[in-house]
N, C-alpha and C. Protein backbone atom coordinates (compact mmCIF):
# COMPACT_ATOMS: atom_id res chain seq x y z
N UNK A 1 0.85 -1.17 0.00
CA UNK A 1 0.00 0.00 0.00
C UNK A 1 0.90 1.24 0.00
N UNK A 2 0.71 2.23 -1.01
CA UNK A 2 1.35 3.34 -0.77
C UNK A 2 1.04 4.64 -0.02
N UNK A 3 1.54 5.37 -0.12
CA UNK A 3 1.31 6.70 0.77
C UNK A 3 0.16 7.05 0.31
N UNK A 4 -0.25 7.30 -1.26
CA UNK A 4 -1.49 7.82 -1.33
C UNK A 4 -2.64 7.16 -1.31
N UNK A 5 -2.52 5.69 -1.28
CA UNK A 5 -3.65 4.64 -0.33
C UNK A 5 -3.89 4.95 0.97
N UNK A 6 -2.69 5.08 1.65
CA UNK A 6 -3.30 5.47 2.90
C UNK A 6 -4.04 6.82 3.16
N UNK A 7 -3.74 7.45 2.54
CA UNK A 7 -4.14 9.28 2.61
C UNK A 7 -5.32 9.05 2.08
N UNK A 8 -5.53 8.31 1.25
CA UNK A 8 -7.50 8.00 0.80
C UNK A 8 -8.16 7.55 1.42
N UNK A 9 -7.46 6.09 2.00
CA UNK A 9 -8.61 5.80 2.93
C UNK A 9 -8.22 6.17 4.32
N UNK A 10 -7.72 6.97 5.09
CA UNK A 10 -8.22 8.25 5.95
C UNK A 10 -9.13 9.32 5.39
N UNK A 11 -8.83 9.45 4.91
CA UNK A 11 -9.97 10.56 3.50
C UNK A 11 -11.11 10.30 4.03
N UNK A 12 -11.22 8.96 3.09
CA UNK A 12 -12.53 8.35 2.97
C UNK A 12 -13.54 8.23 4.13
N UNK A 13 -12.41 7.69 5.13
CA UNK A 13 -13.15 7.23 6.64
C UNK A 13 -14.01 8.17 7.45
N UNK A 14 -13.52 9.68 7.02
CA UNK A 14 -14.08 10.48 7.26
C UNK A 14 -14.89 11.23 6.39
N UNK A 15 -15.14 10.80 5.60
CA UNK A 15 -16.01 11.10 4.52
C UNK A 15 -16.12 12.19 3.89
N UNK A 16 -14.62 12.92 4.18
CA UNK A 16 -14.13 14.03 2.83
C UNK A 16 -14.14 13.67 1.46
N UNK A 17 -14.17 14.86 0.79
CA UNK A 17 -13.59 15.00 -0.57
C UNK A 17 -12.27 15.45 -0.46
N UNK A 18 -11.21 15.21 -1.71
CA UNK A 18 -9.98 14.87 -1.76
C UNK A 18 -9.92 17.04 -1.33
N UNK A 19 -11.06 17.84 -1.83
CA UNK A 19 -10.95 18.76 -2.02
C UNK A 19 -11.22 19.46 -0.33
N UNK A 20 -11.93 19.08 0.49
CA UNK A 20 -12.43 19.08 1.47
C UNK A 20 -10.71 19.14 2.82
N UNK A 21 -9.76 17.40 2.28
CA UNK A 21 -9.06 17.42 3.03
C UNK A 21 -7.91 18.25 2.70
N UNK A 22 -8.00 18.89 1.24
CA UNK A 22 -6.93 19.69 1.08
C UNK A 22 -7.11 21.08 2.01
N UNK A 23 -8.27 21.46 1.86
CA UNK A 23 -8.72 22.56 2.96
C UNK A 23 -8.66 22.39 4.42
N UNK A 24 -8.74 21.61 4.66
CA UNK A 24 -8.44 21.18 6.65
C UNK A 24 -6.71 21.39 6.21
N UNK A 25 -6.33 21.16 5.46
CA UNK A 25 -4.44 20.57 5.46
C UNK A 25 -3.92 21.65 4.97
N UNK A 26 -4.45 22.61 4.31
CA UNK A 26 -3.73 23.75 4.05
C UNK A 26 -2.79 23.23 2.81
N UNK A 27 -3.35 22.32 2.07
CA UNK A 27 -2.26 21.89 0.75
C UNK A 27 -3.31 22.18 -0.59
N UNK A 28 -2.21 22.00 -1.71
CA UNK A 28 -3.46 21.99 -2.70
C UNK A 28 -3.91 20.86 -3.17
N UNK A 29 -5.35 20.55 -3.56
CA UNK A 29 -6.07 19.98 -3.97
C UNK A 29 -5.12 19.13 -5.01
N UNK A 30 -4.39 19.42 -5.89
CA UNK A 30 -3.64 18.77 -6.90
C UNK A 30 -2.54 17.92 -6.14
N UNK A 31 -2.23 18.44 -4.85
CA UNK A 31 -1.44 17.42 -4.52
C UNK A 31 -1.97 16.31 -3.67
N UNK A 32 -3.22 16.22 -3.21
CA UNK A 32 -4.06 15.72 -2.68
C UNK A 32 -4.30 13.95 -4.08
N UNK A 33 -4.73 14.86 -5.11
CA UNK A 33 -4.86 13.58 -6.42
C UNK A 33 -3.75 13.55 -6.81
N UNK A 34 -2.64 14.08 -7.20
CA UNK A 34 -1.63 13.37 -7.51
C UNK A 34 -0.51 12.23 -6.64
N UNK A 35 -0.90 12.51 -5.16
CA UNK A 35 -0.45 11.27 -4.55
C UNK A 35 -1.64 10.68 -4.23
N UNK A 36 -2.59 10.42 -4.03
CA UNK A 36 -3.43 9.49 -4.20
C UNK A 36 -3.82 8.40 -5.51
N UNK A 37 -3.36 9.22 -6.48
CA UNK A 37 -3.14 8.15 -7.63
C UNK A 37 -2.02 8.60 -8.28
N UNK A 38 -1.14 7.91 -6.96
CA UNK A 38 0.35 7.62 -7.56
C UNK A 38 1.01 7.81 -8.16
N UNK A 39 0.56 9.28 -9.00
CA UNK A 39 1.56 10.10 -10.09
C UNK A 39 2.88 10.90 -9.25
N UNK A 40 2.56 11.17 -8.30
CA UNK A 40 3.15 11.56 -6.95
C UNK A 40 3.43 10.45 -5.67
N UNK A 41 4.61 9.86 -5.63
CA UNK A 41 5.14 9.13 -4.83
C UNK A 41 5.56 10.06 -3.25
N UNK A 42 5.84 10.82 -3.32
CA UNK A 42 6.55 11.41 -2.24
C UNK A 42 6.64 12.65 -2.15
N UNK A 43 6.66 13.70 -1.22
CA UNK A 43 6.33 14.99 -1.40
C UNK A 43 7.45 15.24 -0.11
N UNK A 44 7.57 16.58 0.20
CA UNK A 44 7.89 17.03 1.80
C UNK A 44 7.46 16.82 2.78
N UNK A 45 8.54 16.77 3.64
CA UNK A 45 7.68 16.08 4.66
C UNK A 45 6.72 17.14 5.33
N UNK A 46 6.61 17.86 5.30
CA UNK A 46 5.80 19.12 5.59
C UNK A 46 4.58 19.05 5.08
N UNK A 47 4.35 18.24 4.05
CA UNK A 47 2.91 18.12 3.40
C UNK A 47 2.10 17.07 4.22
N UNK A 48 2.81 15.81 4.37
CA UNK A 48 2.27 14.68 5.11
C UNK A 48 2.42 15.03 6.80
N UNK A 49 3.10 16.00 7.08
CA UNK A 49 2.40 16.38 8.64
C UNK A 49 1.57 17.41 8.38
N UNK A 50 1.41 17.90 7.50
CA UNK A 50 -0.05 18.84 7.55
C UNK A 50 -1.13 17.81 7.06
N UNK A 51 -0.72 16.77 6.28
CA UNK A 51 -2.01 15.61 6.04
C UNK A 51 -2.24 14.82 7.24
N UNK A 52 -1.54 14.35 8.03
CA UNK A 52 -1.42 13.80 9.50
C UNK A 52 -2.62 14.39 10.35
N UNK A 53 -1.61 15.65 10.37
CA UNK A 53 -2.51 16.55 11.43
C UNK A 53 -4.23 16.95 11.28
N UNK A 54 -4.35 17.06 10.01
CA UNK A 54 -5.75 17.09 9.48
C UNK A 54 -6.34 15.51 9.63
N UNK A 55 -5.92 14.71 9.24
CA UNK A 55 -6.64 13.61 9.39
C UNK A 55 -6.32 13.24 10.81
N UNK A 56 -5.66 13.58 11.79
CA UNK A 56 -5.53 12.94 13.56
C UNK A 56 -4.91 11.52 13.06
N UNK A 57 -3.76 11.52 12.38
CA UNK A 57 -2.90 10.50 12.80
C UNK A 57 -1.49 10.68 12.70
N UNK A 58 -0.60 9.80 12.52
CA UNK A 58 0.67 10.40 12.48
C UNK A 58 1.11 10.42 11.35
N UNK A 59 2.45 10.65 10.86
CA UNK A 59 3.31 10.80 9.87
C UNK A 59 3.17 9.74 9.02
N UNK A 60 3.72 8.34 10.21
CA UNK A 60 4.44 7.62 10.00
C UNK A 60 3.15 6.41 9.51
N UNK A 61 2.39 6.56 9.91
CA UNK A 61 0.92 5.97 9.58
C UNK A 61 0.72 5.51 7.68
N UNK A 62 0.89 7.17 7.88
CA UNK A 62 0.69 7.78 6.62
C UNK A 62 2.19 7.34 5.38
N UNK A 63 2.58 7.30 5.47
CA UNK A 63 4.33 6.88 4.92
C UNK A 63 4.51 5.53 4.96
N UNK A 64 4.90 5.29 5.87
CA UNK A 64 5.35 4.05 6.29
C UNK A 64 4.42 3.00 6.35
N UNK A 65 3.01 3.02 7.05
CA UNK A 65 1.80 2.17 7.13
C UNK A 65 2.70 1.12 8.11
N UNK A 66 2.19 -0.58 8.23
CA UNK A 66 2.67 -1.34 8.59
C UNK A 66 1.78 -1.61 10.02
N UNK A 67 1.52 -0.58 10.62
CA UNK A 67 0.93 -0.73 11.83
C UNK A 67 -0.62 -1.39 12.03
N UNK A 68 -0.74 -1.24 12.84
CA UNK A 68 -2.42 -2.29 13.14
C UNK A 68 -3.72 -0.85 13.03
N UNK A 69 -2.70 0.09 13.34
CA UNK A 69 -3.48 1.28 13.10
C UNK A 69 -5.07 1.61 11.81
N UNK A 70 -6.38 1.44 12.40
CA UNK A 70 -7.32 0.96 11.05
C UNK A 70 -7.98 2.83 11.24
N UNK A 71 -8.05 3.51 10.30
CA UNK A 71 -8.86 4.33 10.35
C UNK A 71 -10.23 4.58 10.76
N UNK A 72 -10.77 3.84 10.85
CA UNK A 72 -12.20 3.32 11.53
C UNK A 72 -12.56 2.93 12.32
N UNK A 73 -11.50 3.31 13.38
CA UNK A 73 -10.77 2.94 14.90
C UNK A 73 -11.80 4.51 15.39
N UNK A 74 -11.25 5.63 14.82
CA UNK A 74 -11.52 6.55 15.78
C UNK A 74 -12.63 6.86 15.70
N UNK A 75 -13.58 7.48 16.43
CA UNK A 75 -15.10 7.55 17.61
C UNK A 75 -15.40 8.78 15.86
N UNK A 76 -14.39 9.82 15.26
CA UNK A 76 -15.20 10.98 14.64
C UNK A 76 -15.11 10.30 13.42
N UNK A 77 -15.00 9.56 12.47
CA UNK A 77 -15.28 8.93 11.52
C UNK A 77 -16.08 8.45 10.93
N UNK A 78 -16.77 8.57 9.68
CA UNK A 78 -18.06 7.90 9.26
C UNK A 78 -18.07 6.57 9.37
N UNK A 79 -17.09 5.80 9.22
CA UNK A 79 -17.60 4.08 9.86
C UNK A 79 -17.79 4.25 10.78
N UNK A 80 -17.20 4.92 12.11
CA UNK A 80 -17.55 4.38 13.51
C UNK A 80 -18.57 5.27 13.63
N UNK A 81 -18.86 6.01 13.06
CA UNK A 81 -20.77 6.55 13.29
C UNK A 81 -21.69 5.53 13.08
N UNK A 82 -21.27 4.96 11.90
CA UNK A 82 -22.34 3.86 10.92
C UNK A 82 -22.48 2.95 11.77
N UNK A 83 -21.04 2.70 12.47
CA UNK A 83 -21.57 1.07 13.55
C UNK A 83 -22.44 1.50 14.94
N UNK A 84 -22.10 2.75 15.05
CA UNK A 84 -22.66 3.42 16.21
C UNK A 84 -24.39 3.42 16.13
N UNK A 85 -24.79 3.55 14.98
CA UNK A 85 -26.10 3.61 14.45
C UNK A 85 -26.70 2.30 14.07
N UNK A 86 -25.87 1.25 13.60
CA UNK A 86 -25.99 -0.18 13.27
C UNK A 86 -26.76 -0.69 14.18
């Protein structure tokens, strides 16, 4: 899974648009789709802690992955609403 898999589905979990999380993150929208579909591998690291910080996870989440860490873990997320309502 790459960096911009993970940055989608945090995205997703919270049920932004790619355009939505560029605005919480203070990045642009183009760099939002170009690492999400992988035309963009890697950016500064300054971009992915402003994507971190907007989505409430870490860096390394986001980069690296590997962890047990599931986006649909945390309580403000549209899955854990959906199960909340289930």
């Amino acid at each position: 899974m790459t960096p911009g898999d993970r940055i989608k589905r945090y995205r997703l979990a919270r049920g932004w648009s790619q355009r939505e999380l560029a605005r919480r993150a203070g990045v642009r929208y183009a760099m939002i789709s170009d690492l999400e579909t992988n035309k963009r591998t890697s950016t500064q690291l300054s971009v992915f802690e402003k994507l971190a910080a907007a989505l409430e996870t870490s860096v390394g989440s986001l980069v690296e992955g590997g962890g047990t860490e599931d986006p649909c873990t945390a309580p403000h997320t549209r899955c854990a609403r959906k199960a909340m309502h289930a």
